[in-house]
Structure formats: C-alpha cells, structure tokens
Protein backbone atom coordinates (compact mmCIF):
# COMPACT_ATOMS: atom_id res chain seq x y z
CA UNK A 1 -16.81 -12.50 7.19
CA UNK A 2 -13.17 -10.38 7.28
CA UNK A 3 -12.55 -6.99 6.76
CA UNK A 4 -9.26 -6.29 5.51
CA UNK A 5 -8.28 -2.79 6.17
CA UNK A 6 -5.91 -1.40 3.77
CA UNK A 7 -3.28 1.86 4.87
CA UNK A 8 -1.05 3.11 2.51
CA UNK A 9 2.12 4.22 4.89
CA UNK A 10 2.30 8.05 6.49
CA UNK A 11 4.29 10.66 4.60
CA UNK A 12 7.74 9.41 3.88
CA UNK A 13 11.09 12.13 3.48
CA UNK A 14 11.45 10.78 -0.58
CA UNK A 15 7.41 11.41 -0.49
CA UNK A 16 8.34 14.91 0.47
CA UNK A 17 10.88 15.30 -2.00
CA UNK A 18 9.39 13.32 -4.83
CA UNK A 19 11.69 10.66 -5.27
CA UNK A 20 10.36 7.68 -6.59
CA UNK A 21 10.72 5.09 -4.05
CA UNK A 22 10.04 1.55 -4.75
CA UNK A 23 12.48 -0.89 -3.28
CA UNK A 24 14.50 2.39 -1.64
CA UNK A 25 13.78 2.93 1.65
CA UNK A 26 13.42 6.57 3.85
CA UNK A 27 12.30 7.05 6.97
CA UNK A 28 8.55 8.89 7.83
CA UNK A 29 8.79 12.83 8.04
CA UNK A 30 7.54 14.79 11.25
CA UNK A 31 3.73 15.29 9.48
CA UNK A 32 4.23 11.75 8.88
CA UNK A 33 4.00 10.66 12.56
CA UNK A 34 1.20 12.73 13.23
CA UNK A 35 -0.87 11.11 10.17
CA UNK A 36 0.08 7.55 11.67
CA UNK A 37 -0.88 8.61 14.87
CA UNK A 38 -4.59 10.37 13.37
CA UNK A 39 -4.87 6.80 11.67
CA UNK A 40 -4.29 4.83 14.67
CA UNK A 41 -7.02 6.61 16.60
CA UNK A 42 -9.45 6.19 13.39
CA UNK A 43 -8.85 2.45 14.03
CA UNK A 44 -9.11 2.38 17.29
CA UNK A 45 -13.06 1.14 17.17
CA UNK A 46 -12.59 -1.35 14.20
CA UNK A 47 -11.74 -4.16 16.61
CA UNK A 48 -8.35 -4.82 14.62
CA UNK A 49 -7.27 -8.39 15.64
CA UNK A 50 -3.32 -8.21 13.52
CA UNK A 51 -1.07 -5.52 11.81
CA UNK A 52 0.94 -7.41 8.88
CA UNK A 53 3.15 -4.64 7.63
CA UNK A 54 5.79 -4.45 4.74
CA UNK A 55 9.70 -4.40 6.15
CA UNK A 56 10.39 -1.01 4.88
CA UNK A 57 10.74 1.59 7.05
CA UNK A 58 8.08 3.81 5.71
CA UNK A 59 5.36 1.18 6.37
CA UNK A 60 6.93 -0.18 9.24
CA UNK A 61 7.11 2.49 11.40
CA UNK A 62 3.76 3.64 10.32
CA UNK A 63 2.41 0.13 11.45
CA UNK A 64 4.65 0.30 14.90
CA UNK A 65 3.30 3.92 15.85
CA UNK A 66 -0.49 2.63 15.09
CA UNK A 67 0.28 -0.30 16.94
CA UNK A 68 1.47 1.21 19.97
CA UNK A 69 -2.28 3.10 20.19
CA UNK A 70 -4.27 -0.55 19.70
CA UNK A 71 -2.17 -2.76 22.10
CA UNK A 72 -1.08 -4.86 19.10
CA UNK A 73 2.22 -6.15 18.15
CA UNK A 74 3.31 -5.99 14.26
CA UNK A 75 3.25 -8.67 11.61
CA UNK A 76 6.16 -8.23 9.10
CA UNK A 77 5.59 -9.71 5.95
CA UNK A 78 8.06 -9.57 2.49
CA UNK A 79 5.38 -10.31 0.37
CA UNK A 80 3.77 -6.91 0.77
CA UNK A 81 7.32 -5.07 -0.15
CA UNK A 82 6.48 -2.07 -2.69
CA UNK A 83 7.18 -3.11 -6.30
CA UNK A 84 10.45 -2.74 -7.31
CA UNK A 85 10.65 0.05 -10.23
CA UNK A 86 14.31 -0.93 -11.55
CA UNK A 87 16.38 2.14 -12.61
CA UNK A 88 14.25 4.84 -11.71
CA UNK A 89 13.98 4.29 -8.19
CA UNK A 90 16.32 7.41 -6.42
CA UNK A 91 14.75 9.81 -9.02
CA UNK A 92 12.83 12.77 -9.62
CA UNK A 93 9.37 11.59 -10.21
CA UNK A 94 8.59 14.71 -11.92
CA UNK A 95 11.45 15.14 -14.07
CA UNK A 96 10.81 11.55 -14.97
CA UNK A 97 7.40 12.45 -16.10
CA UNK A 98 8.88 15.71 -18.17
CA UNK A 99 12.08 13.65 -19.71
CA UNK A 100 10.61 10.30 -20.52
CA UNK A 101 6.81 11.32 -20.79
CA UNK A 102 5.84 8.28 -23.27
CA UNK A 103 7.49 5.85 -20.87
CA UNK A 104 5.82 6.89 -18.06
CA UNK A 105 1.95 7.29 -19.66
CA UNK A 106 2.30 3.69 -21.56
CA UNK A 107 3.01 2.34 -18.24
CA UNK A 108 0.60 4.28 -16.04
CA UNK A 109 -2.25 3.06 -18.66
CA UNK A 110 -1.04 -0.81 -18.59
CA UNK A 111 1.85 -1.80 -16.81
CA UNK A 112 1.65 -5.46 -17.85
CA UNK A 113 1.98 -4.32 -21.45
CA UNK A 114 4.31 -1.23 -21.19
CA UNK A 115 6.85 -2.09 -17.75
CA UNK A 116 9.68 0.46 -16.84
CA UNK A 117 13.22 -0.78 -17.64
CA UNK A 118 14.37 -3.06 -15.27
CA UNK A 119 11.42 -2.94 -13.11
CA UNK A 120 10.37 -6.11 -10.65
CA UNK A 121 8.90 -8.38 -12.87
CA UNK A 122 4.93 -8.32 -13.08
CA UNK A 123 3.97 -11.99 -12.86
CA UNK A 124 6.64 -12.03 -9.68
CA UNK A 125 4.79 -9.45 -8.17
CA UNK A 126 1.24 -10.90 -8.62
CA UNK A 127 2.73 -14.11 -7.59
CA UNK A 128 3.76 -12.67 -4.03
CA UNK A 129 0.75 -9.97 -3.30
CA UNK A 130 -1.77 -12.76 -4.55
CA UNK A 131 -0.07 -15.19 -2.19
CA UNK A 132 0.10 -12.71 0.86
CA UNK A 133 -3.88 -12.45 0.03
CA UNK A 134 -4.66 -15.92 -0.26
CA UNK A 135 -2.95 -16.54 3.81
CA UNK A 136 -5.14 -13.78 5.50
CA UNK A 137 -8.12 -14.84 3.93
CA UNK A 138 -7.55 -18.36 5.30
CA UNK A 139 -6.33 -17.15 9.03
CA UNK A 140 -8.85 -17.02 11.68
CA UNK A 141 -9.06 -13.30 12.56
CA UNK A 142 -11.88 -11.21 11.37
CA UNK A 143 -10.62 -7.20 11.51
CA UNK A 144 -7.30 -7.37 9.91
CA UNK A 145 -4.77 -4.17 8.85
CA UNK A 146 -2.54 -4.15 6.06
CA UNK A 147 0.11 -1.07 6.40
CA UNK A 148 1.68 -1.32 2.80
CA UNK A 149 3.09 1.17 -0.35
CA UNK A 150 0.24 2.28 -2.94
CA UNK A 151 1.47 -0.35 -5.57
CA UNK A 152 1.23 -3.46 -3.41
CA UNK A 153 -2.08 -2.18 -2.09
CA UNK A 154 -3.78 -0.98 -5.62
CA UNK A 155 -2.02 -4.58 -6.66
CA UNK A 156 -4.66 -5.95 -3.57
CA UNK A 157 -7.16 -4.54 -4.45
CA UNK A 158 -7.44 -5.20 -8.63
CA UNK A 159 -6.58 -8.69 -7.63
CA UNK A 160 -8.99 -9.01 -5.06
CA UNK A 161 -11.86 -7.58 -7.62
CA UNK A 162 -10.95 -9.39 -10.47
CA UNK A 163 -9.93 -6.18 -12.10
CA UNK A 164 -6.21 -7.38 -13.39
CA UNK A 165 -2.80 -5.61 -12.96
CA UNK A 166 -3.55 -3.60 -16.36
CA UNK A 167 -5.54 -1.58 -13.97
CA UNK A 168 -2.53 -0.98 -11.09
CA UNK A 169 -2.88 2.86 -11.47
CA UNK A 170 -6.32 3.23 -12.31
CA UNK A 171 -6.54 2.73 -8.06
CA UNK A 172 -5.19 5.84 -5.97
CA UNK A 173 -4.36 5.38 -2.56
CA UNK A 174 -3.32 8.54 -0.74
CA UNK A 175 -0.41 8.35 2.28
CA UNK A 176 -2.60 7.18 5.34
CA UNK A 177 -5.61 6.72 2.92
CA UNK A 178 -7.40 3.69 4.67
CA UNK A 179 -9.28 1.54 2.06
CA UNK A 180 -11.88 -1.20 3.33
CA UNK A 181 -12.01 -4.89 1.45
CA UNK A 182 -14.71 -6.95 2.92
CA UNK A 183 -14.41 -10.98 1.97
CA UNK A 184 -17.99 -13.24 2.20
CA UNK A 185 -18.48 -16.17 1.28
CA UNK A 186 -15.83 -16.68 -1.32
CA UNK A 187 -16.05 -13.12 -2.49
CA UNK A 188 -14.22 -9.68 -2.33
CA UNK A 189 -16.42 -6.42 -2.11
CA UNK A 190 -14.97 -3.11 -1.93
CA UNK A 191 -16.69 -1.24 1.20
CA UNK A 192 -14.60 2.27 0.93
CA UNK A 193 -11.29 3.47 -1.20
CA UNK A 194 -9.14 5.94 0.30
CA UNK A 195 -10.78 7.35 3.14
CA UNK A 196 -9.35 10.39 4.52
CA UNK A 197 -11.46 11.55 7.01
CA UNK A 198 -9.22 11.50 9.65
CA UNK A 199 -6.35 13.93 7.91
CA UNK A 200 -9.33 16.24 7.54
CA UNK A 201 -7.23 18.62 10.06
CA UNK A 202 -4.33 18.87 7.41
C-alpha cells in the first residue's frame, strides 16, 4: 500500500497579484513561507519517505522549506511542471475572465475539447503527469509527497480515478491544500481532497 500525498505549492507573488502563471515562474510571498512551514509540521507524523517536487520556484521552495522540517532532501522532477497555458500566461486572470469570458468557461468545462490558444498540448501533458505517476507507484517507498501547481495535481488525480482530463477543473486544490491518494492492489482511492486544516490560523 502507498499513500501519495499531494501539496499544491504555498502562496506565490503572481498568486497574490492574480497573474496567471503556468510555465512563468515567481518566487513564494512572506504568508507563503509560513503556509509551507504550517504544512511541513502537518506532515511531520505521516512518515514521508521522498519529496519529488516540480523545478519551479513556487513548488520548489515550498518542497525545500518542508523538507528542511522532515530531515529529507528534495526530488526534482520535470514531469510535474504546471501546464503550460500559451499566451495568457503573464496576465490578469480576472480581466481574462471579463474580456474573453466564452474562452475561458468552454475551457474550464472541458479543456480537451475547448484548449486556450497556444496552450501546452493536452495529450503532452497526460503523457508526462501519467508517466511521473506510473514511476512512484512502482518505487519502493510507501509515504510519498508530491509538492506540485493545481493543474498537474487535479491532472493526478482525474488520471489516477479514471475520471479523464475533461474533468481538470472540476478538482480544486487550494495553495498548501494537501490531498491524500491511497494506491492498493492495482487501484487508486481518494482518502481526502484539499485539506486545510493546518491554515486554519489564516
């Protein structure tokens, strides 16, 4: 039996602003420290055995600070890069939602159907994430953590469930959200989404 833990990374400065991120890359903001650090000590009894954690500074610094508190060193892994979302990324997510409304609901209710212009292309991404999924359920440790961006996690997840990519942002994931896959005998279940309890303070 595994559990995969699942973190989407601590507040990020384009989180703060808004900015949709993707591929882009910011650094974590002050309250985003203190949520890795709340998360760490939430995982501090789960017996975590490996961090694998996305390149990107948001995640990776999120993974290095929760590290630090379990005596583990940190995994990188490219697969679990956020999705790239093409010409967007470096704007307004809000003003994209007022401007280009249509776009934006089309591909919130099935982005395998309706994909932003020049976003990373969806069989790509499944390709990689289902990949990434396929390696730690064949490793030999038990209590794994995956510090990652909400589309490559929600991408996890629907894969993992047999739910399908149509259903990407049907799953929220929250910054620091923890969400808890279990995998059994040749099957996923879903133990927890998005649990929060430790960010109760904020």
């Amino acid at each position: 039996m595994k559990n995969i833990y699942l973190l989407r990374h601590a507040q990020s400065e384009y989180n703060e602003k808004g900015i949709f991120q993707g591929r882009l890359d910011s650094d974590l903001t002050p309250l985003g420290f203190v949520q890795a650090r709340l998360s760490a000590q939430e995982l501090l009894n789960k017996n975590i055995e490996v961090i694998y954690a996305s390149p990107q500074r948001r995640a990776y610094k999120t993974a290095l600070s929760i590290a630090d508190v379990l005596g583990l060193e940190v995994v990188v892994d490219e697969r679990i890069r956020e999705m790239s979302f093409g010409e967007y990324e470096g704007r307004n997510f809000w003003e994209l939602r007022e401007k280009e409304g249509e776009i934006f609901r089309l591909w919130l209710s099935n982005p395998l159907k309706n994909p932003l212009p020049t976003q990373e292309d969806m069989e790509h991404f499944r390709q990689r994430v289902e990949d990434f999924l396929k390696d730690i359920i064949q490793n030999n440790y038990q209590n794994i953590l995956v510090v990652a961006h909400g589309g490559t996690l929600h991408a996890m997840v629907c894969l993992s469930l047999g739910l399908g990519l149509e259903n990407l942002w049907n799953v929220h994931m929250d910054n620091t959200g923890i969400t808890l896959l279990r995998y059994d005998a040749g099957r996923f279940e879903l133990k927890y989404l998005n649990r929060l309890c430790h960010m109760e303070a904020f």
